[in-house]
PDB file of N, CA and C in Angstrom:
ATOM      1  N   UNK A   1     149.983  14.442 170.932  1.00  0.00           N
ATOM      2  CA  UNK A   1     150.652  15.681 170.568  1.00  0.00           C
ATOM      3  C   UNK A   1     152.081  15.371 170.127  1.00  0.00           C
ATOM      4  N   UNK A   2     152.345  15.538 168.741  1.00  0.00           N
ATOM      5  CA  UNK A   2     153.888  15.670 168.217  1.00  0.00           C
ATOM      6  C   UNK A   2     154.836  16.747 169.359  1.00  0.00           C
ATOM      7  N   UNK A   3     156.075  16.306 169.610  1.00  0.00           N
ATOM      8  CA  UNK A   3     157.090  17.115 170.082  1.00  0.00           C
ATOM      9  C   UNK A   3     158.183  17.052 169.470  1.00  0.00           C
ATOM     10  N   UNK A   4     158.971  17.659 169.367  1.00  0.00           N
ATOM     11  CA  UNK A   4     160.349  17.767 168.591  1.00  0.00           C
ATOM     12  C   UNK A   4     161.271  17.627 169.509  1.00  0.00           C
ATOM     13  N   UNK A   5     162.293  16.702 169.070  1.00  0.00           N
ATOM     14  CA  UNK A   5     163.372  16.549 170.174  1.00  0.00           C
ATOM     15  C   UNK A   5     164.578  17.316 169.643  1.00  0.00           C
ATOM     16  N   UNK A   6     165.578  17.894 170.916  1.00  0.00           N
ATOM     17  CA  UNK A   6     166.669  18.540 170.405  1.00  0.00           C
ATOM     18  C   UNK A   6     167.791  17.470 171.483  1.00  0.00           C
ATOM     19  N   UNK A   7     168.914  17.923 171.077  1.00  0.00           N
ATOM     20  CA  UNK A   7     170.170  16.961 171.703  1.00  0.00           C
ATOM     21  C   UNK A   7     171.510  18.493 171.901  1.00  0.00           C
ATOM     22  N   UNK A   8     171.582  18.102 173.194  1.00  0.00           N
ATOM     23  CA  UNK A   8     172.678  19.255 173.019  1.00  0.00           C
ATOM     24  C   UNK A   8     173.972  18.429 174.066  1.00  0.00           C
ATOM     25  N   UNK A   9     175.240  18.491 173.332  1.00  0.00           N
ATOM     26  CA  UNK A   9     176.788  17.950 174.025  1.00  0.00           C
ATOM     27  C   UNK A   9     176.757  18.824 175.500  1.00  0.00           C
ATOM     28  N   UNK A  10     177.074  17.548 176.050  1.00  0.00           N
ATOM     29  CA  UNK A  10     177.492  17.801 177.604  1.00  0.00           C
ATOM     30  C   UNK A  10     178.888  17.323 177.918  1.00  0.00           C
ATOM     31  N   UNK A  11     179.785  17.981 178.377  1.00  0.00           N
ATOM     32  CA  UNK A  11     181.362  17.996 178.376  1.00  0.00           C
ATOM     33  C   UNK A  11     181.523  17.209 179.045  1.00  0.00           C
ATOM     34  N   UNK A  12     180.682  17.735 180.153  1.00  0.00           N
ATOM     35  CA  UNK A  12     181.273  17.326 182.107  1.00  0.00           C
ATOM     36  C   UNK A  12     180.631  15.835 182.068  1.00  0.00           C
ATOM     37  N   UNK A  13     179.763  15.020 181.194  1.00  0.00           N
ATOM     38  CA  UNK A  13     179.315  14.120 181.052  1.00  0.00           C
ATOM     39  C   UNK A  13     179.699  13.130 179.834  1.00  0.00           C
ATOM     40  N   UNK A  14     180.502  13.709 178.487  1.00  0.00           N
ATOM     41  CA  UNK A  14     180.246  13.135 177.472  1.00  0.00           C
ATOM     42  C   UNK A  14     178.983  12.511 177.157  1.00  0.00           C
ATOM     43  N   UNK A  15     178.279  12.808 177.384  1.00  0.00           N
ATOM     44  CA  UNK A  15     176.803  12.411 176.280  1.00  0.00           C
ATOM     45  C   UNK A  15     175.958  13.455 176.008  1.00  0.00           C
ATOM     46  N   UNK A  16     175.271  13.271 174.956  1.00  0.00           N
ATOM     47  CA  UNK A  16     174.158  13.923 175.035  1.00  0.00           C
ATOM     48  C   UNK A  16     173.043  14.173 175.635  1.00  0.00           C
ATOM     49  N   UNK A  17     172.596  15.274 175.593  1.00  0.00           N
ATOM     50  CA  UNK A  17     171.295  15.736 177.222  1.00  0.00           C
ATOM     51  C   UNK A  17     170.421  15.740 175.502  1.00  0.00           C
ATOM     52  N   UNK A  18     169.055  15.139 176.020  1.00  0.00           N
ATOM     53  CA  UNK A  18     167.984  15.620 175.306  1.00  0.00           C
ATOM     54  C   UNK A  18     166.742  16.325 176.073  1.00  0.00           C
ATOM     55  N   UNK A  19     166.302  16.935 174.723  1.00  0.00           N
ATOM     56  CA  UNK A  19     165.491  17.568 175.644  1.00  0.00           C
ATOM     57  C   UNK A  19     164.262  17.781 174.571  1.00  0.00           C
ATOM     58  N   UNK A  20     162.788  17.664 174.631  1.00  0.00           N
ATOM     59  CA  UNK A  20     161.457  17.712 173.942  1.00  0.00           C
ATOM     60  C   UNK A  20     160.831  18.800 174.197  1.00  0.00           C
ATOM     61  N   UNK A  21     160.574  19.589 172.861  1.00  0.00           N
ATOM     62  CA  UNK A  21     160.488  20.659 172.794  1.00  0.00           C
ATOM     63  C   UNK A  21     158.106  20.591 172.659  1.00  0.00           C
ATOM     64  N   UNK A  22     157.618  21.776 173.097  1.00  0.00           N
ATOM     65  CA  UNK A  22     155.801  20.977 172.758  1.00  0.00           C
ATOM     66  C   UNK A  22     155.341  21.333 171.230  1.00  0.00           C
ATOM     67  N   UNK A  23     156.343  22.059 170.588  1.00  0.00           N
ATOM     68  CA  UNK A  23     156.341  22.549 168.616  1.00  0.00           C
ATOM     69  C   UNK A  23     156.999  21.541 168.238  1.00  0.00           C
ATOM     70  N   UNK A  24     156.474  20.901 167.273  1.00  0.00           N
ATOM     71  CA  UNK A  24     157.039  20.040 166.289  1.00  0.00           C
ATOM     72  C   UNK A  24     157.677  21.019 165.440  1.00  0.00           C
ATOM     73  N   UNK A  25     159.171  19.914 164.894  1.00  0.00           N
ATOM     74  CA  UNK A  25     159.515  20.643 163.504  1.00  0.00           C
ATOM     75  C   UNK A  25     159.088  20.520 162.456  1.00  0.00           C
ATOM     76  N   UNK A  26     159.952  21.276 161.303  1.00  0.00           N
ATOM     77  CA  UNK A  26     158.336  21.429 160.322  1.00  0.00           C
ATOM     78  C   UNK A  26     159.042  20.299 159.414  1.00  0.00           C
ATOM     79  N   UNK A  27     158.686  20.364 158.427  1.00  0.00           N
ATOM     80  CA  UNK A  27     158.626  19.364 157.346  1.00  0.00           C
ATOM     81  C   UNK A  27     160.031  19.187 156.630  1.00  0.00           C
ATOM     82  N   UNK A  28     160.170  17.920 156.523  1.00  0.00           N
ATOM     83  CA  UNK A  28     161.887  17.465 156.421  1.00  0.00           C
ATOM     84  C   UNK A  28     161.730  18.609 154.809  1.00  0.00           C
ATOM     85  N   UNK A  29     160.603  18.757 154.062  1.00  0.00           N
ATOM     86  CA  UNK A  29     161.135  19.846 152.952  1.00  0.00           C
ATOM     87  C   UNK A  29     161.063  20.722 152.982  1.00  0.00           C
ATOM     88  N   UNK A  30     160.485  21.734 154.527  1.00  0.00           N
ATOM     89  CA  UNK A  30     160.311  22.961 154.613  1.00  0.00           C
ATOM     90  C   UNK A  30     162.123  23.366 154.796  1.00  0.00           C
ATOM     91  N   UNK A  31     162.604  24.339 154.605  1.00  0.00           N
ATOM     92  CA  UNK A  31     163.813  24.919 154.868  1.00  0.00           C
ATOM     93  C   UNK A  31     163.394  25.749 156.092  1.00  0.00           C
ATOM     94  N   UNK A  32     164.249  25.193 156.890  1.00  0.00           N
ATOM     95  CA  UNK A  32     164.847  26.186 158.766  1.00  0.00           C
ATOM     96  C   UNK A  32     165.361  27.130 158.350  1.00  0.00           C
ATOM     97  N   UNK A  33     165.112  28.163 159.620  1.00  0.00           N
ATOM     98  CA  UNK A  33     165.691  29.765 159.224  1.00  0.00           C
ATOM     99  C   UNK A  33     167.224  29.475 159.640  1.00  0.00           C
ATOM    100  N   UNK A  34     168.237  30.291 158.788  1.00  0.00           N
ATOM    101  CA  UNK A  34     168.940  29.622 158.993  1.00  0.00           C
ATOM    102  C   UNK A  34     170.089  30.610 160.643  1.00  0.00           C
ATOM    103  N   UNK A  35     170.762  29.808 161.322  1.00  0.00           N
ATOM    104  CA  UNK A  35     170.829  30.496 162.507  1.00  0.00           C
ATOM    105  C   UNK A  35     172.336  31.190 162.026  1.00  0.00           C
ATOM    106  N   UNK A  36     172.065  32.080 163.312  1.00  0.00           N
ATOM    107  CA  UNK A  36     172.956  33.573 162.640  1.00  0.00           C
ATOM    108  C   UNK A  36     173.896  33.108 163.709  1.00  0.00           C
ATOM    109  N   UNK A  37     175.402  32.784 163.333  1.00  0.00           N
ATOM    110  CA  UNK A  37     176.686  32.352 164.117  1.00  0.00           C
ATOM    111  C   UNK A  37     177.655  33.364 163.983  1.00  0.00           C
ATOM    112  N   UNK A  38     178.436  34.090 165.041  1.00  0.00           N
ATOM    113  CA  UNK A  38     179.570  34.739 164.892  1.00  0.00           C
ATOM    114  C   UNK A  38     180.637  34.180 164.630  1.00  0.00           C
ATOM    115  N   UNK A  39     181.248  34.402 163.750  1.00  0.00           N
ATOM    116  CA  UNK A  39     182.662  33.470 163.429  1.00  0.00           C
ATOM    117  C   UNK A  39     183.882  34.000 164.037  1.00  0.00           C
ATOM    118  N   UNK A  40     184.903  33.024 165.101  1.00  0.00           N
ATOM    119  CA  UNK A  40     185.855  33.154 166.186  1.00  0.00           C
ATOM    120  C   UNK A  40     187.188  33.606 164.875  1.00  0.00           C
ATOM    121  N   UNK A  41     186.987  33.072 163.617  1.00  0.00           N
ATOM    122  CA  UNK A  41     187.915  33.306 163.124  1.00  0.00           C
ATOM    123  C   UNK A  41     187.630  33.618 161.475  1.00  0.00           C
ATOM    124  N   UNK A  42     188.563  33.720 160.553  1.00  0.00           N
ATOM    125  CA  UNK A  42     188.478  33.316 158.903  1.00  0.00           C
ATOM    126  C   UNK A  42     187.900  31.693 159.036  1.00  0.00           C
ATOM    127  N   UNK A  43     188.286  30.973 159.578  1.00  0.00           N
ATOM    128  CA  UNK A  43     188.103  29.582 159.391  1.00  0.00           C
ATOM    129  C   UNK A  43     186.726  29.140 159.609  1.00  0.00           C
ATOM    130  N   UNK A  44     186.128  29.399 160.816  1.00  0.00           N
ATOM    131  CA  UNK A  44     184.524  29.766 160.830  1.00  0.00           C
ATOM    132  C   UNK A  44     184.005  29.839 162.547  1.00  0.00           C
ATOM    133  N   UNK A  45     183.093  29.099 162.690  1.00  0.00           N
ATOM    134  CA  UNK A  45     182.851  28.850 163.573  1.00  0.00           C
ATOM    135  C   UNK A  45     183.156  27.348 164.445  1.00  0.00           C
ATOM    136  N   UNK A  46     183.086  27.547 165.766  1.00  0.00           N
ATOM    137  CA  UNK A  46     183.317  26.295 166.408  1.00  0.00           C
ATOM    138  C   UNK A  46     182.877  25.503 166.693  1.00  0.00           C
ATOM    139  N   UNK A  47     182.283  24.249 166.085  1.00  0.00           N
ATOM    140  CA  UNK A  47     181.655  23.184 166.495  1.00  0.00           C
ATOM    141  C   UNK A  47     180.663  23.441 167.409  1.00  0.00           C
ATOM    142  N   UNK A  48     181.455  23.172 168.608  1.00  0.00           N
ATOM    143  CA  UNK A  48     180.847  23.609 170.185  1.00  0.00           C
ATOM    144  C   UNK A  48     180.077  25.148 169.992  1.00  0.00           C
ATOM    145  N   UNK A  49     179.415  26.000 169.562  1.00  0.00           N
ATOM    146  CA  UNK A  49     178.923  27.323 169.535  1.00  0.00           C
ATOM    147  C   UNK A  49     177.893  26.778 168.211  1.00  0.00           C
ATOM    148  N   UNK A  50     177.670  26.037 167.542  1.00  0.00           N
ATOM    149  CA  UNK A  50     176.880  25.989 165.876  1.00  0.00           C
ATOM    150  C   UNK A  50     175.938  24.889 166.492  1.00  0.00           C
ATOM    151  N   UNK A  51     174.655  25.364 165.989  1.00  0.00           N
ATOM    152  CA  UNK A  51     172.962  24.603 166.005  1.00  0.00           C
ATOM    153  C   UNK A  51     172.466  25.490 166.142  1.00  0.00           C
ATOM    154  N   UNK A  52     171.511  24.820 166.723  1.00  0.00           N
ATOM    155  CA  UNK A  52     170.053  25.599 166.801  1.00  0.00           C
ATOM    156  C   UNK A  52     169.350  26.091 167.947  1.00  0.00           C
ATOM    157  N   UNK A  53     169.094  27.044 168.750  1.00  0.00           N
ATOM    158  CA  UNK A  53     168.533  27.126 169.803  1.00  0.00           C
ATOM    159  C   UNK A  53     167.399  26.240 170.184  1.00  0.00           C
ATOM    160  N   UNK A  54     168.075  25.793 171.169  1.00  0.00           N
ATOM    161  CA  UNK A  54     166.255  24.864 172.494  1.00  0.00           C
ATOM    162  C   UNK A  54     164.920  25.989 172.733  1.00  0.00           C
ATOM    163  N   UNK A  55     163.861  25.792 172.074  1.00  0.00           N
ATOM    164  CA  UNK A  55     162.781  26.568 172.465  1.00  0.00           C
ATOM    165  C   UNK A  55     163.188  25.938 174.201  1.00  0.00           C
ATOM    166  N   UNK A  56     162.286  27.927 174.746  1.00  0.00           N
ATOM    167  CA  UNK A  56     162.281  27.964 176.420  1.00  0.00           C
ATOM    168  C   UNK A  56     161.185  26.835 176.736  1.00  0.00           C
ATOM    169  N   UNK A  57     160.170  26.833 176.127  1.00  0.00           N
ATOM    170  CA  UNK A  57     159.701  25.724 176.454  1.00  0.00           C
ATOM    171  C   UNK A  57     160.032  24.065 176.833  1.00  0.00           C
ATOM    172  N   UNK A  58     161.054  23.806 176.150  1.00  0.00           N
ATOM    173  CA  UNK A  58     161.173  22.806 176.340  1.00  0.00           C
ATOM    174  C   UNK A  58     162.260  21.934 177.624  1.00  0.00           C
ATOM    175  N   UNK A  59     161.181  20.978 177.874  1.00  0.00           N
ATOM    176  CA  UNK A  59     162.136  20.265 178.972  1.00  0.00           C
ATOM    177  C   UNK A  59     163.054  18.956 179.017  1.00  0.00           C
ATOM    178  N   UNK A  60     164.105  18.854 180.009  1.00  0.00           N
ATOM    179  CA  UNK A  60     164.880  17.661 180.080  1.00  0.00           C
ATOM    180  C   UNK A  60     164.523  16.308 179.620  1.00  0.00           C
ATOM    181  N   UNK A  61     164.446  15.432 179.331  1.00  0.00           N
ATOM    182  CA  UNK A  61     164.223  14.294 178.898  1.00  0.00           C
ATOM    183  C   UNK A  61     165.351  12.727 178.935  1.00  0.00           C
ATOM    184  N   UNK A  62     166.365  13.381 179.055  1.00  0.00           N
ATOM    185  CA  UNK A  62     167.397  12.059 179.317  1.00  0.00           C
ATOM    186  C   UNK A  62     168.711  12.480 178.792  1.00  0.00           C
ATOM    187  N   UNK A  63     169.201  11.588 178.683  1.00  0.00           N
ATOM    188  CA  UNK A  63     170.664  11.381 178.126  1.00  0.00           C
ATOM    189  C   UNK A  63     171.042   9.475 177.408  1.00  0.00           C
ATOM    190  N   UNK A  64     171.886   9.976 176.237  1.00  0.00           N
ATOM    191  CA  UNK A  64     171.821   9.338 175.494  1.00  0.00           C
ATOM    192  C   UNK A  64     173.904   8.992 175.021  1.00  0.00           C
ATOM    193  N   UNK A  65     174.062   8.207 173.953  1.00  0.00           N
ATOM    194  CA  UNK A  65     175.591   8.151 173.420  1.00  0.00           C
ATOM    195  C   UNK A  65     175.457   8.845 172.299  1.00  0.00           C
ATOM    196  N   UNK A  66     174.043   8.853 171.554  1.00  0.00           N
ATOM    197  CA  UNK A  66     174.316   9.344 170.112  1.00  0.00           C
ATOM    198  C   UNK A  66     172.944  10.598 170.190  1.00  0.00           C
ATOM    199  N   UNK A  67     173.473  12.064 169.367  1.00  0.00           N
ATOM    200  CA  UNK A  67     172.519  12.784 169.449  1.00  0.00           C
ATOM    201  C   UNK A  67     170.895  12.333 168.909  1.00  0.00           C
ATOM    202  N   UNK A  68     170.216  12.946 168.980  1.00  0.00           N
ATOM    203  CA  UNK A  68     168.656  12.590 168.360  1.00  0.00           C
ATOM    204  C   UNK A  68     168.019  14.284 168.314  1.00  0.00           C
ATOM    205  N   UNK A  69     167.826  14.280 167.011  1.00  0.00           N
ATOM    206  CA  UNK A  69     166.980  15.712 166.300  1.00  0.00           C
ATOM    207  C   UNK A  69     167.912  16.200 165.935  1.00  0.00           C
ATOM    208  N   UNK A  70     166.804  17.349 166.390  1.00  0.00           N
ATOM    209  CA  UNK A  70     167.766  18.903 166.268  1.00  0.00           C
ATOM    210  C   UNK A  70     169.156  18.886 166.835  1.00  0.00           C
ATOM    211  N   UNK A  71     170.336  19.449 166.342  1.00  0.00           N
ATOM    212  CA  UNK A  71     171.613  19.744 167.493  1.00  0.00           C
ATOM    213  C   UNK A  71     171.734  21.114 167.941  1.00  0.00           C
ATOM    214  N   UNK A  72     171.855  21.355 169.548  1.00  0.00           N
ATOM    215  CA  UNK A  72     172.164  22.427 170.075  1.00  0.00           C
ATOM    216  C   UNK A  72     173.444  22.716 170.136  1.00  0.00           C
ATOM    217  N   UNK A  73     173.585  24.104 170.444  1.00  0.00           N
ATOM    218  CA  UNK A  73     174.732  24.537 170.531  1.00  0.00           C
ATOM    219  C   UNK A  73     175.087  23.942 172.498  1.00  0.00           C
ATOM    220  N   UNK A  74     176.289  23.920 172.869  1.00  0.00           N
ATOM    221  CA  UNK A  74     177.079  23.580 174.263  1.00  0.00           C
ATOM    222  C   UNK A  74     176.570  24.591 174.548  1.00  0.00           C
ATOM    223  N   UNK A  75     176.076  24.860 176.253  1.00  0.00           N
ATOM    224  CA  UNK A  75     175.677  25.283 177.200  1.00  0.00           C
ATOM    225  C   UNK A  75     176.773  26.124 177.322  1.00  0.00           C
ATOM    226  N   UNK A  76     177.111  26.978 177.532  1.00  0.00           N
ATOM    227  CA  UNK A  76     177.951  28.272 176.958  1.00  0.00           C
ATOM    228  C   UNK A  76     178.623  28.602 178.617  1.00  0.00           C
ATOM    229  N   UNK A  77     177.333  28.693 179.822  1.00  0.00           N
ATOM    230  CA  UNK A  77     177.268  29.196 180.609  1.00  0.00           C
ATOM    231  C   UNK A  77     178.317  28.480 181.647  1.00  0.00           C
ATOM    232  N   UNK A  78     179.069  27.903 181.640  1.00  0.00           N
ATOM    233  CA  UNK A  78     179.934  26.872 182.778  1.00  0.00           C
ATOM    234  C   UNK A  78     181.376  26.530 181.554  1.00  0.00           C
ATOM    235  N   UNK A  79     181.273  27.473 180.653  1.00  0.00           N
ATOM    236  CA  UNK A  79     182.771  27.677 179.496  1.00  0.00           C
ATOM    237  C   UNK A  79     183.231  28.763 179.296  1.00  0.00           C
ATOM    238  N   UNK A  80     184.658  28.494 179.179  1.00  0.00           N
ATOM    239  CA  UNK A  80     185.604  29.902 179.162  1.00  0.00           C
ATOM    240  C   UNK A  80     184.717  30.342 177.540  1.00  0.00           C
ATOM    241  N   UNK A  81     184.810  31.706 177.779  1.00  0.00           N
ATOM    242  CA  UNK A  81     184.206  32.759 176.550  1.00  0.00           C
ATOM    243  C   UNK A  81     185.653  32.345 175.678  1.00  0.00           C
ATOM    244  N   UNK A  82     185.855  32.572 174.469  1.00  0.00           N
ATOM    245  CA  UNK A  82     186.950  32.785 173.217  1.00  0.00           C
ATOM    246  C   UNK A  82     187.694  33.226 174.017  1.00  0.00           C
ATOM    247  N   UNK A  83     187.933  34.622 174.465  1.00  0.00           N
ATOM    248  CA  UNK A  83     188.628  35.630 175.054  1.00  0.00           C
ATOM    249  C   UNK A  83     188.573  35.923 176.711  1.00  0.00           C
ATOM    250  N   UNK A  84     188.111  34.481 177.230  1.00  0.00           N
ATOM    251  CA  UNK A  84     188.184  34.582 178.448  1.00  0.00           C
ATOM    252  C   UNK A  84     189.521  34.370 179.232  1.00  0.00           C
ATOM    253  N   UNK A  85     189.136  33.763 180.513  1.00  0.00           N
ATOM    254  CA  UNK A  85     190.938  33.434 180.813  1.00  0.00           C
ATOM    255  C   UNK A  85     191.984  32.580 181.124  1.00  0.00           C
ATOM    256  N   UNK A  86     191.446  31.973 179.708  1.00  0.00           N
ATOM    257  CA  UNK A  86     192.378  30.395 179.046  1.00  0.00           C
ATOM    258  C   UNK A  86     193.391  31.336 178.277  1.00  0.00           C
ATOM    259  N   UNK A  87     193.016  32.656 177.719  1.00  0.00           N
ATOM    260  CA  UNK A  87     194.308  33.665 176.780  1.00  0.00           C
ATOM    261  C   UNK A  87     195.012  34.040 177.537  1.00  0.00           C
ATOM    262  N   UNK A  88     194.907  34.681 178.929  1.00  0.00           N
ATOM    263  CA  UNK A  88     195.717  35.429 179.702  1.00  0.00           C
ATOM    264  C   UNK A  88     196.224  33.858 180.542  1.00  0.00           C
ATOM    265  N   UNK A  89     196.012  33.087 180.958  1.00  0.00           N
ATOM    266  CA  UNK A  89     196.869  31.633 181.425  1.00  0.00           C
ATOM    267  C   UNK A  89     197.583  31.125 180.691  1.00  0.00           C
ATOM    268  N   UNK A  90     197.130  31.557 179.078  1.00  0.00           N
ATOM    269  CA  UNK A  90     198.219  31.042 177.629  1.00  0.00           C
ATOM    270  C   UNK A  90     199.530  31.858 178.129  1.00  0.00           C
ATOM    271  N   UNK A  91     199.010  33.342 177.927  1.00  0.00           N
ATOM    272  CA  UNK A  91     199.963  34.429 177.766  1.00  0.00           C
ATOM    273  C   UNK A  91     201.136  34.057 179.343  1.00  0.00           C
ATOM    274  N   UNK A  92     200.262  34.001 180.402  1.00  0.00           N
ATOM    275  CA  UNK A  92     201.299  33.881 181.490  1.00  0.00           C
ATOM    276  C   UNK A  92     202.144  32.966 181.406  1.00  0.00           C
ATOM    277  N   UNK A  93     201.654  31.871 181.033  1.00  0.00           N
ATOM    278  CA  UNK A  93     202.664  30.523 180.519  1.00  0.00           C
ATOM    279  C   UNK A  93     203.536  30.281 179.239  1.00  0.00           C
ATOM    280  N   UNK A  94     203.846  31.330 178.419  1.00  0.00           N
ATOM    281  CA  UNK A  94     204.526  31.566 177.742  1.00  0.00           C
ATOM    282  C   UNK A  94     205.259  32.368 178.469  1.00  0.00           C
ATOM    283  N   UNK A  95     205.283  33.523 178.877  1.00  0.00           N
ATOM    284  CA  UNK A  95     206.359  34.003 179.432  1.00  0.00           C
ATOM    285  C   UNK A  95     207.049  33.593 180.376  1.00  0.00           C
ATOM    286  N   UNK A  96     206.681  32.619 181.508  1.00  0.00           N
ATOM    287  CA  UNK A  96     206.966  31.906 182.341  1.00  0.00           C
ATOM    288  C   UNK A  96     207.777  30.572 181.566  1.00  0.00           C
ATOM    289  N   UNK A  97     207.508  29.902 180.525  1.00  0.00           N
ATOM    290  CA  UNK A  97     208.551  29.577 179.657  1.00  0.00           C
ATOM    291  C   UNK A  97     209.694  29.718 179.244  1.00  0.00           C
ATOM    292  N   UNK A  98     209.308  30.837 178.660  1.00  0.00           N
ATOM    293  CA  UNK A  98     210.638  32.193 178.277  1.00  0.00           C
ATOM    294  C   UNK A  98     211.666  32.358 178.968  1.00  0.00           C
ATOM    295  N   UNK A  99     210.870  32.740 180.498  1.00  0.00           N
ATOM    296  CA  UNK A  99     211.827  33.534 181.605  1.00  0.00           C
ATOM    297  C   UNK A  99     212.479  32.048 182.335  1.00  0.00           C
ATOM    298  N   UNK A 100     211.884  30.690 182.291  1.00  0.00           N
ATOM    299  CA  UNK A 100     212.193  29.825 183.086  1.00  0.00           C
ATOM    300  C   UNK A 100     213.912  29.266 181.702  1.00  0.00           C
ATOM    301  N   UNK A 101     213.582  29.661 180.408  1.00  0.00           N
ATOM    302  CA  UNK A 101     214.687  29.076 179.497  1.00  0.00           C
ATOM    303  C   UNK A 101     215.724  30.101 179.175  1.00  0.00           C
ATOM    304  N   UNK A 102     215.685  31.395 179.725  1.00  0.00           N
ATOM    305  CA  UNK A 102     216.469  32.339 179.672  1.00  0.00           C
ATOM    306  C   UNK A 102     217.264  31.639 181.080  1.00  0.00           C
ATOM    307  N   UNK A 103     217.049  31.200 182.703  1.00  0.00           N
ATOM    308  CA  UNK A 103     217.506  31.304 183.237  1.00  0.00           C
ATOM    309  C   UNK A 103     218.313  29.327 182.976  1.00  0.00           C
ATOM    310  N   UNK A 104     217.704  28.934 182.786  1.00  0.00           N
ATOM    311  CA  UNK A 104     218.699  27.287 182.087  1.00  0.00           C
ATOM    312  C   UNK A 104     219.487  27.377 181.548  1.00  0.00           C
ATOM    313  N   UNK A 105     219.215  28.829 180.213  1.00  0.00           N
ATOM    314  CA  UNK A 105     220.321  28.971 179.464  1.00  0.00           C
ATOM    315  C   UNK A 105     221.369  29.512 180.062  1.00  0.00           C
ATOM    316  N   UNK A 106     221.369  30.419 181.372  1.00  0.00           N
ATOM    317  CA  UNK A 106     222.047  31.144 181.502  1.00  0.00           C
ATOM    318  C   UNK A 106     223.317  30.423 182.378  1.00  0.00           C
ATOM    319  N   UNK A 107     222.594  29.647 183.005  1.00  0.00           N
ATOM    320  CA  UNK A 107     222.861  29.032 184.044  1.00  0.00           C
ATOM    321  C   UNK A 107     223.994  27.701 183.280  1.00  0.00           C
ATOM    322  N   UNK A 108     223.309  27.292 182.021  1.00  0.00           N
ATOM    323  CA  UNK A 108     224.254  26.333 181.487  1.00  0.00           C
ATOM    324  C   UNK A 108     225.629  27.122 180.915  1.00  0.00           C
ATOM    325  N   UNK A 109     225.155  28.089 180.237  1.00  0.00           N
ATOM    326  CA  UNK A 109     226.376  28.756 180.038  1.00  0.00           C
ATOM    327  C   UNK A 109     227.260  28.779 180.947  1.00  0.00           C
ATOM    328  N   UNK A 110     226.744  29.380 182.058  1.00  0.00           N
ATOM    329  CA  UNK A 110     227.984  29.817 183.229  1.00  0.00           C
ATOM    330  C   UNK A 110     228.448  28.464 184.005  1.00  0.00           C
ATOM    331  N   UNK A 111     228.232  27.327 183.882  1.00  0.00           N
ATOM    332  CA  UNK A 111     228.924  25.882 183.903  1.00  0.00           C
ATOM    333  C   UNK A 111     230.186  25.397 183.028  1.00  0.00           C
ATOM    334  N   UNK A 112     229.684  25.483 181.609  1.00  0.00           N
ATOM    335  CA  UNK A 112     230.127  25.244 180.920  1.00  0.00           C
ATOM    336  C   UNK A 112     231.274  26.330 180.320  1.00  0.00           C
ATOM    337  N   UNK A 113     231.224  27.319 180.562  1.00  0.00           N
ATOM    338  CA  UNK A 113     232.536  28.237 179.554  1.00  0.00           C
ATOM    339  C   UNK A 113     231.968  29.372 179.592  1.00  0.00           C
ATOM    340  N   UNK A 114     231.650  30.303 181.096  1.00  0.00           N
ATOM    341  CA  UNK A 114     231.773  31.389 181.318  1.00  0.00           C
ATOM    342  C   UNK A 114     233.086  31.806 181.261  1.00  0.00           C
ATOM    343  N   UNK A 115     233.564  32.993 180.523  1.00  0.00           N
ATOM    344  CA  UNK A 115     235.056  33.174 180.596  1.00  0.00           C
ATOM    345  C   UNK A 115     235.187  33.922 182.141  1.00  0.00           C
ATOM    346  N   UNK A 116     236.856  32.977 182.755  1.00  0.00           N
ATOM    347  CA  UNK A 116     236.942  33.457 184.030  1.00  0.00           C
ATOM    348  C   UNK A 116     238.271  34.671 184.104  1.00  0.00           C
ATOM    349  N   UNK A 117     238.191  35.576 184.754  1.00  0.00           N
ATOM    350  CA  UNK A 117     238.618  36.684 184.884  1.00  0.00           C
ATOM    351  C   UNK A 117     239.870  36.246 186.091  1.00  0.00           C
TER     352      UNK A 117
END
C-alpha cells in the first residue's frame, strides 16, 4: 500500500516530525487544491502558518534534519496567536521604556543644571 508522507517544523525540537498519511498523493502532474491562507499582513502570509493540512488519518513516523513530502503548516496549538500576548508584552515594554527614559532623563537633568533657586 502507497502512503504519502507529510513533514511538519517542530520549534521546541528544531527538526522535522514526519508523519504517513494511508492516501497517496496524486500525480506529480495532477495540480493540488490550492490551500486557502489568511494573510497577517499586505506582505502575505507567514512561513510558519503556509502548507498543507495532515490528513486525520495519519500517524507519527519519526523525525528527521531535512523535511520529506508534503510541508505542514507549525502546530499552531502550543503558539502565541498574531494577536495574542506577545502584542500586549510588546505594548507593556514600550511604555515601561518610555517611563523608565523619562525618569534618566529627568534625573540627569536635575544633576547636571537644574536651575537652583
Amino acid at each position: 500500500m502507497e502512503v504519502s508522507r507529510y513533514s511538519r517544523w517542530n520549534p521546541a525540537t528544531g527538526a522535522w516530525t514526519y508523519y504517513d498519511a494511508p492516501e497517496p498523493l496524486p500525480n506529480l502532474n495532477d495540480d493540488l487544491p490550492t490551500p486557502e491562507l489568511v494573510p497577517a499582513s499586505r506582505i502575505g502570509v507567514p512561513s510558519i502558518e503556509a502548507g498543507r493540512a495532515i490528513p486525520s488519518g495519519a500517524t507519527r513516523v519519526g523525525e528527521g534534519e531535512y523535511a520529506q513530502g508534503m510541508i505542514a503548516p507549525v502546530e499552531t496549538s502550543r503558539l502565541v496567536t498574531r494577536i495574542g500576548p506577545l502584542g500586549q508584552i510588546q505594548f507593556d515594554i514600550q511604555w515601561k521604556s518610555i517611563l523608565v527614559g523619562a525618569v534618566l532623563g529627568y534625573a540627569l537633568w536635575y544633576a547636571t543644571g537644574k536651575p537652583r533657586r
